[in-house]
C-alpha atoms as a PDB file:
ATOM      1  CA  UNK A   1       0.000   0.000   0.000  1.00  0.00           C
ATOM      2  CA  UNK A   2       0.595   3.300  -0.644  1.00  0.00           C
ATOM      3  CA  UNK A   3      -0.165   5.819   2.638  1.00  0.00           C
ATOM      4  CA  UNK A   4       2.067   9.037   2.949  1.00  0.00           C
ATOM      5  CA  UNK A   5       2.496  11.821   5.208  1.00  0.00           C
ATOM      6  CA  UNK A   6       2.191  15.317   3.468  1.00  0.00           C
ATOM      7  CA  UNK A   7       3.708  18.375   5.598  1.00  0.00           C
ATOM      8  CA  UNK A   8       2.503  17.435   9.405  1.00  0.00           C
ATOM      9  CA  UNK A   9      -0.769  15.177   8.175  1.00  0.00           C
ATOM     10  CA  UNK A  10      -0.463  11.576   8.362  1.00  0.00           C
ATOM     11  CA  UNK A  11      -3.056   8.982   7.407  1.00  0.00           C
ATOM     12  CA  UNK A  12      -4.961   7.509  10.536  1.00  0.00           C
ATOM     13  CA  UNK A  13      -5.700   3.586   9.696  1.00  0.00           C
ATOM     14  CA  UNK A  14      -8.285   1.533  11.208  1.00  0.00           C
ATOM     15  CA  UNK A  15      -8.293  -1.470  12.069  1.00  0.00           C
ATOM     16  CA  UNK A  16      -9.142  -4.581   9.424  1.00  0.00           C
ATOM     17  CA  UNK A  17      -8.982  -1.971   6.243  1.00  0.00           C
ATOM     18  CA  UNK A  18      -7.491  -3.059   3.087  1.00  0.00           C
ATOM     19  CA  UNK A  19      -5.620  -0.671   0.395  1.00  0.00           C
ATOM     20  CA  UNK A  20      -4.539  -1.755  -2.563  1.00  0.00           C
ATOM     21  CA  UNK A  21      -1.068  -1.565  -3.461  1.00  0.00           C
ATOM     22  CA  UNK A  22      -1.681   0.667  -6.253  1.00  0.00           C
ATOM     23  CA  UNK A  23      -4.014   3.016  -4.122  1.00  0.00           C
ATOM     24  CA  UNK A  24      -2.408   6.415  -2.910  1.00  0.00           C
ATOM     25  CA  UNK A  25      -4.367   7.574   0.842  1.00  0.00           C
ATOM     26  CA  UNK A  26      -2.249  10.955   1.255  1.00  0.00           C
ATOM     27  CA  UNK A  27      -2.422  13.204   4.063  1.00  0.00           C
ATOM     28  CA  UNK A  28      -5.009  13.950   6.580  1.00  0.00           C
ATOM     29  CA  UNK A  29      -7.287  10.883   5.807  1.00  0.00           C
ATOM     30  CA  UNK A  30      -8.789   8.954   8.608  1.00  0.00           C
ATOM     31  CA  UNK A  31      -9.917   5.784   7.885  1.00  0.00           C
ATOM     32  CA  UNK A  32     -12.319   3.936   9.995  1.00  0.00           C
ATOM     33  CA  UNK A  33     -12.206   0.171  11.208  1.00  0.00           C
ATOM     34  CA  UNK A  34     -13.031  -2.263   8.121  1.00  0.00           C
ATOM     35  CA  UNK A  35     -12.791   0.120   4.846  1.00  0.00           C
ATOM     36  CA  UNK A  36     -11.676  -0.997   1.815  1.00  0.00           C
ATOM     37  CA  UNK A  37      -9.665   0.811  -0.686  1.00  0.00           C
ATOM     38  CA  UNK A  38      -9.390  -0.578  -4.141  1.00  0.00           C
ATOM     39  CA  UNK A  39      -6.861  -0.526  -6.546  1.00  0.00           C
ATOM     40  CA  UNK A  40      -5.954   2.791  -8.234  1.00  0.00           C
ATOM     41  CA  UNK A  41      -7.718   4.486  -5.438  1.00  0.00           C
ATOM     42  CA  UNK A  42      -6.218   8.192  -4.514  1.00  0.00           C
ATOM     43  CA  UNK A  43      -8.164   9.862  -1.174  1.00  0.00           C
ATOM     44  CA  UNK A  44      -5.522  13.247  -1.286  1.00  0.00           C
ATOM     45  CA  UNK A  45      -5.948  15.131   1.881  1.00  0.00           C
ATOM     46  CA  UNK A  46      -2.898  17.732   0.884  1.00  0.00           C
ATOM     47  CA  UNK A  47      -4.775  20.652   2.738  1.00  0.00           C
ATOM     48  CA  UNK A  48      -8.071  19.520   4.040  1.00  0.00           C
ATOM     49  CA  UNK A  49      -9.285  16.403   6.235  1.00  0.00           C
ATOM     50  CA  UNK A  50     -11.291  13.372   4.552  1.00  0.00           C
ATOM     51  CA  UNK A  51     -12.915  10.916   7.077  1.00  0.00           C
ATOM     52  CA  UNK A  52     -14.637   7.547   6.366  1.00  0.00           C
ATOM     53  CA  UNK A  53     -16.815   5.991   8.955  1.00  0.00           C
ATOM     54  CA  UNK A  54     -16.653   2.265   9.466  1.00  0.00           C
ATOM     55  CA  UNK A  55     -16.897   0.007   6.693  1.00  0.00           C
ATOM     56  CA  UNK A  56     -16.317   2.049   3.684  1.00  0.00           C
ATOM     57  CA  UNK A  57     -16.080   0.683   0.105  1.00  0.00           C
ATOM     58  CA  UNK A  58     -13.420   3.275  -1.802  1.00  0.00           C
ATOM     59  CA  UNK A  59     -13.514   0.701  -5.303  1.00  0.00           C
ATOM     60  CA  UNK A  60     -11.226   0.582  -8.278  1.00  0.00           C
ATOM     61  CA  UNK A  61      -9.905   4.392  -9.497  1.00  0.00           C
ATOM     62  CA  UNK A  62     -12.328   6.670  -7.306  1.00  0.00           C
ATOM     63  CA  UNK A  63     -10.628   9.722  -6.417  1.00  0.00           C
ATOM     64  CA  UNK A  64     -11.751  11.640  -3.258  1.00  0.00           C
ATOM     65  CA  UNK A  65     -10.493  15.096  -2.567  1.00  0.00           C
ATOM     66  CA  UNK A  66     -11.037  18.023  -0.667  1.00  0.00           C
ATOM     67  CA  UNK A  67     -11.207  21.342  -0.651  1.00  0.00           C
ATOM     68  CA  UNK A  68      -8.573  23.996   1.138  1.00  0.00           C
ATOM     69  CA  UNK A  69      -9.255  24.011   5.104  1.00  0.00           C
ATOM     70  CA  UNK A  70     -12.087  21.795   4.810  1.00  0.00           C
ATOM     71  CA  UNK A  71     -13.837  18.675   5.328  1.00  0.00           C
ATOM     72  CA  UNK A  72     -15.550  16.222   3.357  1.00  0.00           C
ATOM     73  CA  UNK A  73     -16.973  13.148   5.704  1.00  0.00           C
ATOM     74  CA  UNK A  74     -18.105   9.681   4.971  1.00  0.00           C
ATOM     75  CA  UNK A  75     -20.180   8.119   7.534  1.00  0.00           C
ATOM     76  CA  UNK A  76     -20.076   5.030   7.816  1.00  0.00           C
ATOM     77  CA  UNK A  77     -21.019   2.141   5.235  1.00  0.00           C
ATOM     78  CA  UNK A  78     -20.931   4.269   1.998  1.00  0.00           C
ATOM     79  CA  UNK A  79     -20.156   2.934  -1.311  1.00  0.00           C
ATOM     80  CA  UNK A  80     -18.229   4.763  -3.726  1.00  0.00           C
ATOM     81  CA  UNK A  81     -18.752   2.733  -7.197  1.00  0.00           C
ATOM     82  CA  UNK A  82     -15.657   2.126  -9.482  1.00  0.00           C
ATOM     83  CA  UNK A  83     -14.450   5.403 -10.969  1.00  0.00           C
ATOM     84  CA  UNK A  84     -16.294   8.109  -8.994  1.00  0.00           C
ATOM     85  CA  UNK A  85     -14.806  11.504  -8.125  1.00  0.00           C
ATOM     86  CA  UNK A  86     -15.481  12.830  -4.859  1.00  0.00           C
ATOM     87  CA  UNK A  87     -15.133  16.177  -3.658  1.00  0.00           C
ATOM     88  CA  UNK A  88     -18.079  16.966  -1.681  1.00  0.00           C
ATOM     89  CA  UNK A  89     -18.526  17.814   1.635  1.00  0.00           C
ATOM     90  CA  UNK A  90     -20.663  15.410   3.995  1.00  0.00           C
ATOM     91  CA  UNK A  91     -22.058  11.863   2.283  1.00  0.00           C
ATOM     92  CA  UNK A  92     -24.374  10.250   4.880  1.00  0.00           C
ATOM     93  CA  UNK A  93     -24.650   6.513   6.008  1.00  0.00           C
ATOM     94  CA  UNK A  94     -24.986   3.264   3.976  1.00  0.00           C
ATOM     95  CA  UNK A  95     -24.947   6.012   0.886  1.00  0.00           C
ATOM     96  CA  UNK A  96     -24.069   5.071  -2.795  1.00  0.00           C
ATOM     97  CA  UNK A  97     -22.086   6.815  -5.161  1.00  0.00           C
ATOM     98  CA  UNK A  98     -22.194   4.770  -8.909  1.00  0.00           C
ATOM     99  CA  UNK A  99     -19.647   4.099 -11.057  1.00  0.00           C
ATOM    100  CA  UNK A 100     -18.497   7.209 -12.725  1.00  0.00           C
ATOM    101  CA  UNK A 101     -20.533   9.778 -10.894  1.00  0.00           C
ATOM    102  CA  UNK A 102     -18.734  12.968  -9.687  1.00  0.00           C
ATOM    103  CA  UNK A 103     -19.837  14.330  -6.758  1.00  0.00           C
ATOM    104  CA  UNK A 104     -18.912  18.354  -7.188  1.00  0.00           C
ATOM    105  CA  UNK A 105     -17.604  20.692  -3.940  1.00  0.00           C
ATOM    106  CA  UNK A 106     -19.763  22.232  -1.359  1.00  0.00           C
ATOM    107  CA  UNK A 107     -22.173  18.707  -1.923  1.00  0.00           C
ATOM    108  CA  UNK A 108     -24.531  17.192   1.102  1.00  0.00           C
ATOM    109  CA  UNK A 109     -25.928  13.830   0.111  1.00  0.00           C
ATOM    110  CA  UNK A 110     -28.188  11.945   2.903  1.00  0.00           C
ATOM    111  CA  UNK A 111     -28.060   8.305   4.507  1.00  0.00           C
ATOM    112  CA  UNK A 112     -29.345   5.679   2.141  1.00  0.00           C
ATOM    113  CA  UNK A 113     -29.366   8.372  -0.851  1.00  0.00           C
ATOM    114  CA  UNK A 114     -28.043   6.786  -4.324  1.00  0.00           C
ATOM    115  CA  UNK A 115     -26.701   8.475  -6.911  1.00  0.00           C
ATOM    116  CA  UNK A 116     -26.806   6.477 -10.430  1.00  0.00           C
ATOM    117  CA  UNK A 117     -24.016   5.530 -12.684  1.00  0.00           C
ATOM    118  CA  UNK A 118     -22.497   8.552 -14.273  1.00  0.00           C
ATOM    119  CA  UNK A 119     -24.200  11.403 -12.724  1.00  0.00           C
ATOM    120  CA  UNK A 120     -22.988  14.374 -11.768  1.00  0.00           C
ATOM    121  CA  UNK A 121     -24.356  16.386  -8.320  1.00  0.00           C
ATOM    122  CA  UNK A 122     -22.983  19.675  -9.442  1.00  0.00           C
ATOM    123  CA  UNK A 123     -21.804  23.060  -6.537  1.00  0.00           C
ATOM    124  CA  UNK A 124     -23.642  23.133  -3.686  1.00  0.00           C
ATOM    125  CA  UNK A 125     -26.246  20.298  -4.482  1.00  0.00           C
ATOM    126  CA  UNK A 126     -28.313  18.466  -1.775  1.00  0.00           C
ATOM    127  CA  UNK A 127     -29.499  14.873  -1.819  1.00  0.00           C
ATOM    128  CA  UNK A 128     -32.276  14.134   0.795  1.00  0.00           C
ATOM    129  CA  UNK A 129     -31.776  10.044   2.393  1.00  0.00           C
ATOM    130  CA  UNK A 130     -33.506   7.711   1.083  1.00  0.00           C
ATOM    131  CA  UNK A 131     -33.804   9.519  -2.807  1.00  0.00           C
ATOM    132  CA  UNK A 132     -32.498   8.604  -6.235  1.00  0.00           C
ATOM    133  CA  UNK A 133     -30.841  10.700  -8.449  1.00  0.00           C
ATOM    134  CA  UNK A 134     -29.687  10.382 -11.993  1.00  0.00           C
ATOM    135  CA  UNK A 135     -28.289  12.216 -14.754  1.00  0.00           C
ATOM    136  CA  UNK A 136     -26.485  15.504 -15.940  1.00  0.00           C
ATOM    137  CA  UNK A 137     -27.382  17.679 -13.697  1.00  0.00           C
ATOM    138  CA  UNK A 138     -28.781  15.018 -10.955  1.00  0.00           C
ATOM    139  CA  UNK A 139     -31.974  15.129 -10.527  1.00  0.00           C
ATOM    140  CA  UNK A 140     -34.469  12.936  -8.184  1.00  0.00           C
ATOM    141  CA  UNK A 141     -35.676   9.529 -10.437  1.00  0.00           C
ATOM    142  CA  UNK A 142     -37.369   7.836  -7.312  1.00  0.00           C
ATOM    143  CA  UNK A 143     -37.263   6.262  -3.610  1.00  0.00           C
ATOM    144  CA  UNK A 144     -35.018   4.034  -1.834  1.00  0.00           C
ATOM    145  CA  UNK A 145     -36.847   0.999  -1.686  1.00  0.00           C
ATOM    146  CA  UNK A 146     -36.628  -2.195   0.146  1.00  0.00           C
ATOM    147  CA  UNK A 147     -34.810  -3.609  -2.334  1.00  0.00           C
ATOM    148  CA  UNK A 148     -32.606  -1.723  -2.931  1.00  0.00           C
ATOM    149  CA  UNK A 149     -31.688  -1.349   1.056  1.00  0.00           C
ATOM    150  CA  UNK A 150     -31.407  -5.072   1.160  1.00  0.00           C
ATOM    151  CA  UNK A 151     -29.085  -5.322  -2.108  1.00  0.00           C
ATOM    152  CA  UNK A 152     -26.481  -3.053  -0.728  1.00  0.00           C
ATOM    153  CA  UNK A 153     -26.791  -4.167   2.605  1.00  0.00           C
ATOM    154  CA  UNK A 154     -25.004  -7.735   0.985  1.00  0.00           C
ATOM    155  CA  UNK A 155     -22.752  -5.636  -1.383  1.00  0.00           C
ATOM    156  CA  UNK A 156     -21.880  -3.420   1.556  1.00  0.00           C
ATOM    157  CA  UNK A 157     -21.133  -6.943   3.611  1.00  0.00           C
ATOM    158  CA  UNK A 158     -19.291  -8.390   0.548  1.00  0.00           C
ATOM    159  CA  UNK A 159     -16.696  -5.286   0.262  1.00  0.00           C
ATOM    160  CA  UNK A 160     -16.264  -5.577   4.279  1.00  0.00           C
ATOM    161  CA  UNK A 161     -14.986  -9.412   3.712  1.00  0.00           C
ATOM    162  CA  UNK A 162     -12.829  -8.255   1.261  1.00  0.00           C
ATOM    163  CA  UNK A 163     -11.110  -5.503   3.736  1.00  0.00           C
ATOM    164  CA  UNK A 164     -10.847  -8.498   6.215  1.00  0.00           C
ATOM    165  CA  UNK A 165      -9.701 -11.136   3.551  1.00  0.00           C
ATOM    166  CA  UNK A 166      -7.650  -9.497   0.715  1.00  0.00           C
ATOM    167  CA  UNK A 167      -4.115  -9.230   2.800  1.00  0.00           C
ATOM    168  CA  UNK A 168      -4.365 -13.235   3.346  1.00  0.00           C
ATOM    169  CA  UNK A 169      -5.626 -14.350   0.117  1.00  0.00           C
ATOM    170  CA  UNK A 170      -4.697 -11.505  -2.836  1.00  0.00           C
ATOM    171  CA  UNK A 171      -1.713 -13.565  -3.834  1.00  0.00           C
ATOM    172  CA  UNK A 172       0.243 -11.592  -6.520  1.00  0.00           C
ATOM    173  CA  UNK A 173       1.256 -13.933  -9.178  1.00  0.00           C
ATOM    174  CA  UNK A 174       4.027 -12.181 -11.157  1.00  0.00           C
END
């Protein structure tokens, strides 16, 4: 793994997290117990503070950034979905980010919100828990369902096995 102290800010590392050799946590990131951190990850905390609660799932090339003297917070159990970028503020519990979405500054996005493949939440947007949103500008498409909850409840379970298992059984090959 990559994890490097920038000026006087050194990562803080929870317990049972996994992060990807080819994944760059710089700076004034704390991660909490059982986050995972895929490969080609970057979380660059050069002049802000990025937290993730318990559990996160930081998959394959999403960067998260922040902006100067700020702080953008992940409570616990989000998902960020292959390829996102991340510089909001505040993204509440057992939240998903899809693959490809950005997620622009000054952003508030609520527990159990999703936001669809490949949408942007432009300046200063707000996502209200529990609601959808889709497209370019995001906009609401529906409800959290029960569904949905109980999907990514399992994903959210399968990426926390993977924090726990990866170091043991990722066996590099060549």
């Amino acid at each position: 793994m990559a994890v490097y102290k920038f000026e006087d800010f050194e990562p803080v590392i929870g317990q049972g997290c996994y992060i990807s050799d080819s994944a760059r946590v710089i700076g004034d990131v704390i991660l909490g117990d059982n986050c995972y951190v895929g490969h080609g990850a970057v979380i660059r905390a050069d002049h802000g503070q990025i937290k993730l609660g318990r559990g996160c799932a930081v998959e394959e090339n999403v960067v998260i950034h922040v902006r100067y003297n700020q702080q953008s917070v992940l409570e616990e159990r989000v998902t960020l979905g292959h390829g996102a970028i991340i510089h909001g503020d505040w993204i509440g519990a057992n939240a998903v980010v899809g693959m490809g979405a950005v997620v622009g500054r000054e952003t508030w996005v609520g527990p159990w919100a999703i936001l669809a493949e490949g949408c942007v939440l432009t300046r200063g947007s707000r996502v209200e828990a529990g609601i959808i949103v889709g497209g370019i500008p995001a906009k609401p498409v529906g409800e959290v369902a029960p569904q949905h909850k109980k999907y990514w409840v399992w994903a959210k379970d399968v990426y926390e096995e993977f924090a726990q298992n990866y170091e043991q059984k990722l066996v590099r090959l060549y």
